[in-house]
Protein backbone atom coordinates (compact mmCIF):
# COMPACT_ATOMS: atom_id res chain seq x y z
CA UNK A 1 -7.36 -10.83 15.70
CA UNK A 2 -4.34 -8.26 16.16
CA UNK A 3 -1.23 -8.57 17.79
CA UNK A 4 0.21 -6.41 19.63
CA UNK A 5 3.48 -5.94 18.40
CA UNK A 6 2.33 -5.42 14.61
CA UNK A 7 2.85 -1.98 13.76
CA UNK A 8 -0.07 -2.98 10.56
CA UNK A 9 -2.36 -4.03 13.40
CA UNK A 10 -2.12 -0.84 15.31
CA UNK A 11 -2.64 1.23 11.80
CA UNK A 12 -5.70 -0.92 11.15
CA UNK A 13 -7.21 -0.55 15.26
CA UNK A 14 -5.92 3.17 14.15
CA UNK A 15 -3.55 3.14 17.31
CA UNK A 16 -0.80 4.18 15.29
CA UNK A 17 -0.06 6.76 12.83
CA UNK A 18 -0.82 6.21 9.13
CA UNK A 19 -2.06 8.56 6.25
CA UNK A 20 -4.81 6.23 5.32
CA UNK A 21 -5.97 6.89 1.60
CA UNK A 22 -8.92 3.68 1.35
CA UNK A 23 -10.50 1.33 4.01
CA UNK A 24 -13.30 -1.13 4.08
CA UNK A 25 -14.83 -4.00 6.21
CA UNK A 26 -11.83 -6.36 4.76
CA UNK A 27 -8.93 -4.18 4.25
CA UNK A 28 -6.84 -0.84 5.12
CA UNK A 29 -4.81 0.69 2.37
CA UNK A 30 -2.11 3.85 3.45
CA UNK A 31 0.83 5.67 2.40
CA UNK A 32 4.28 3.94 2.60
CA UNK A 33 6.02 6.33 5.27
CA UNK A 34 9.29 5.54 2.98
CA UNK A 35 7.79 5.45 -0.54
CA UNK A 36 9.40 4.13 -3.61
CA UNK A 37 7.27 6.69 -5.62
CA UNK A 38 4.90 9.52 -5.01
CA UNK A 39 1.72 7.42 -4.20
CA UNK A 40 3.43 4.35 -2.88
CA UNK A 41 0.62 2.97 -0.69
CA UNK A 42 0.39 -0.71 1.10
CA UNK A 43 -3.00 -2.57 1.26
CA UNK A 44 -3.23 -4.40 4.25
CA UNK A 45 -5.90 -7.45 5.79
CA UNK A 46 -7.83 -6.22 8.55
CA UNK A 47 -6.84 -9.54 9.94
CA UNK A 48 -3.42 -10.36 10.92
CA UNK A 49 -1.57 -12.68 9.07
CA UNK A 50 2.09 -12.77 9.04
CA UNK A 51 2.75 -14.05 5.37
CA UNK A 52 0.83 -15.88 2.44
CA UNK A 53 0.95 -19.43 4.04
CA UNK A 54 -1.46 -17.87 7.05
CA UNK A 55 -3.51 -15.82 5.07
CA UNK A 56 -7.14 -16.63 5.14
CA UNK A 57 -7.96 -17.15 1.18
CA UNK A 58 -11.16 -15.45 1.64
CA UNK A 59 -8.62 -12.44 2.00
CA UNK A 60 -6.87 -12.55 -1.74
CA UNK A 61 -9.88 -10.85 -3.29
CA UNK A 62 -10.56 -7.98 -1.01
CA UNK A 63 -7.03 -7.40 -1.09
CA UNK A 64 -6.49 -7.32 -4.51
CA UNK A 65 -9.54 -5.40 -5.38
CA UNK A 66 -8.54 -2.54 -2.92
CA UNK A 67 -4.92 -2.49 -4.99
CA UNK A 68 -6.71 -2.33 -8.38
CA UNK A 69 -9.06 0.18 -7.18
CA UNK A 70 -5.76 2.50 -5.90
CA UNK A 71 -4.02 1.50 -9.00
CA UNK A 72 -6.95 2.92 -11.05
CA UNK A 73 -6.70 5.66 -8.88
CA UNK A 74 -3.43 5.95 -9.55
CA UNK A 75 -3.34 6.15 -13.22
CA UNK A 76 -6.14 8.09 -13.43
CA UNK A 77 -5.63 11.06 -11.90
CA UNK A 78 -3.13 13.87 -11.56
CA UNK A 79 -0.75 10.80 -9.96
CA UNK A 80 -0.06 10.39 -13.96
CA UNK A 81 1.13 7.04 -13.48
CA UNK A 82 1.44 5.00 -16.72
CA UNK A 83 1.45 1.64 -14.77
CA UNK A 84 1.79 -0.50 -11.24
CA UNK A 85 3.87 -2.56 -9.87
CA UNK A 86 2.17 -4.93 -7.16
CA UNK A 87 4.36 -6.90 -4.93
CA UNK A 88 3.94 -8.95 -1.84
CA UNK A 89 7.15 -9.40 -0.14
CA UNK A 90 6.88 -13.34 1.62
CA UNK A 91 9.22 -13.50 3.82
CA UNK A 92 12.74 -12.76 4.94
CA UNK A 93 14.18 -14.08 1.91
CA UNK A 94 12.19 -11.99 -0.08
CA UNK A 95 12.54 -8.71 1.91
CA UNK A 96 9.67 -8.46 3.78
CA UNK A 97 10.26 -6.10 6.64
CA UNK A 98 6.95 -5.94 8.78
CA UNK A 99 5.20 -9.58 9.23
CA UNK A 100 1.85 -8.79 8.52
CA UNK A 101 0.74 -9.82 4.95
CA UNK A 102 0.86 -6.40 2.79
CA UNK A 103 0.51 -5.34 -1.17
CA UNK A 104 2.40 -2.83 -2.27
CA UNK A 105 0.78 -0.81 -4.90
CA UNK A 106 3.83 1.54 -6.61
CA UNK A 107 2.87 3.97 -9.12
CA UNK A 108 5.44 3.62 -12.51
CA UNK A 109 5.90 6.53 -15.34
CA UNK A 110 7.01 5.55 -18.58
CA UNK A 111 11.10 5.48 -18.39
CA UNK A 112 11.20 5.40 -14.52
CA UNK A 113 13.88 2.39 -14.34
CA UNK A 114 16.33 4.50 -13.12
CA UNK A 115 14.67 6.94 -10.53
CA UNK A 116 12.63 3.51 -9.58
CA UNK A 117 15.86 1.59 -8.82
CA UNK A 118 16.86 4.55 -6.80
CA UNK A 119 13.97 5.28 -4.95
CA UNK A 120 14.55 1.89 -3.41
CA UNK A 121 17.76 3.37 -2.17
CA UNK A 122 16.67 7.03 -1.31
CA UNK A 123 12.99 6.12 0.03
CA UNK A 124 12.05 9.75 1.47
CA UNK A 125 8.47 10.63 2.71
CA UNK A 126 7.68 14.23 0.96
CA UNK A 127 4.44 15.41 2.07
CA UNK A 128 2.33 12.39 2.74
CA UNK A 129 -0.48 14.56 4.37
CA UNK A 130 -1.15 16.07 1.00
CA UNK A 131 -0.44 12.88 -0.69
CA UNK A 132 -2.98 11.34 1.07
CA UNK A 133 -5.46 13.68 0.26
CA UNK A 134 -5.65 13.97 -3.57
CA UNK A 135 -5.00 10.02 -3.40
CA UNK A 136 -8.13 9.95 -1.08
CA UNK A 137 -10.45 12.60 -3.73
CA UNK A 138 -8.93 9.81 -6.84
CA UNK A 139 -10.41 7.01 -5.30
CA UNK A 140 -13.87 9.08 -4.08
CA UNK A 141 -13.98 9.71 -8.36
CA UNK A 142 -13.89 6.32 -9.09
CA UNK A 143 -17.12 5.85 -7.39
């Protein structure tokens, strides 16, 4: 089920524009068009849900596999990431922004705290196209 004002929903019938790195029967997974960090990519259900407490729980595990798997991808390739971070924003309180139930999967260096903190302020695209594409090749590898 989509609906027609989620932006998510349109990526996933791909009616809207998205730099898609991973996608499956259960999930979509794409570039944040305002990343944190180089790699910044959102997993999303195929199936809207607007928040945890509407989620279908048959959901949790596609949806966190697919954020390992870019996470792997992630720290395994010339991404260099030393870590994650994996958050799921629930709500207004809690900053989410679009109402469809998302992971954020943000690639972390060793010593990042300050250019992390600031990339929540500064949040600029660079060039997702080619982004996308080595992202895409580090997840192929993994196969």
């Amino acid at each position: 089920m989509t609906h027609d004002a989620c932006v998510f929903c349109d990526i996933v019938a791909e009616r809207g524009p998205a730099h898609v790195v991973y996608s499956d029967d259960d999930v979509v997974a794409f570039l944040d068009r305002a990343p944190v960090a180089r790699g910044h990519t959102l997993v999303v259900p195929r199936t809207h849900s607007s928040g945890l407490a509407d989620l279908d729980p048959s959901f949790g595990t596609p949806l966190l596999s697919a954020a390992q798997r870019i996470a792997n991808a992630l720290k395994g390739s010339e991404f260099g990431a030393d870590g994650v971070n994996l958050a799921l924003n629930d709500g207004r309180a809690a900053m989410q922004t679009v109402f469809h139930t998302h992971v954020h999967v943000v690639p972390r260096r060793s010593g990042d705290k300050l250019t992390f903190a600031k990339g929540f302020l500064t949040r600029r695209p660079g060039d997702l196209e080619s982004t996308a594409a080595q992202l895409r090749t580090a997840i192929a590898a993994q196969e």
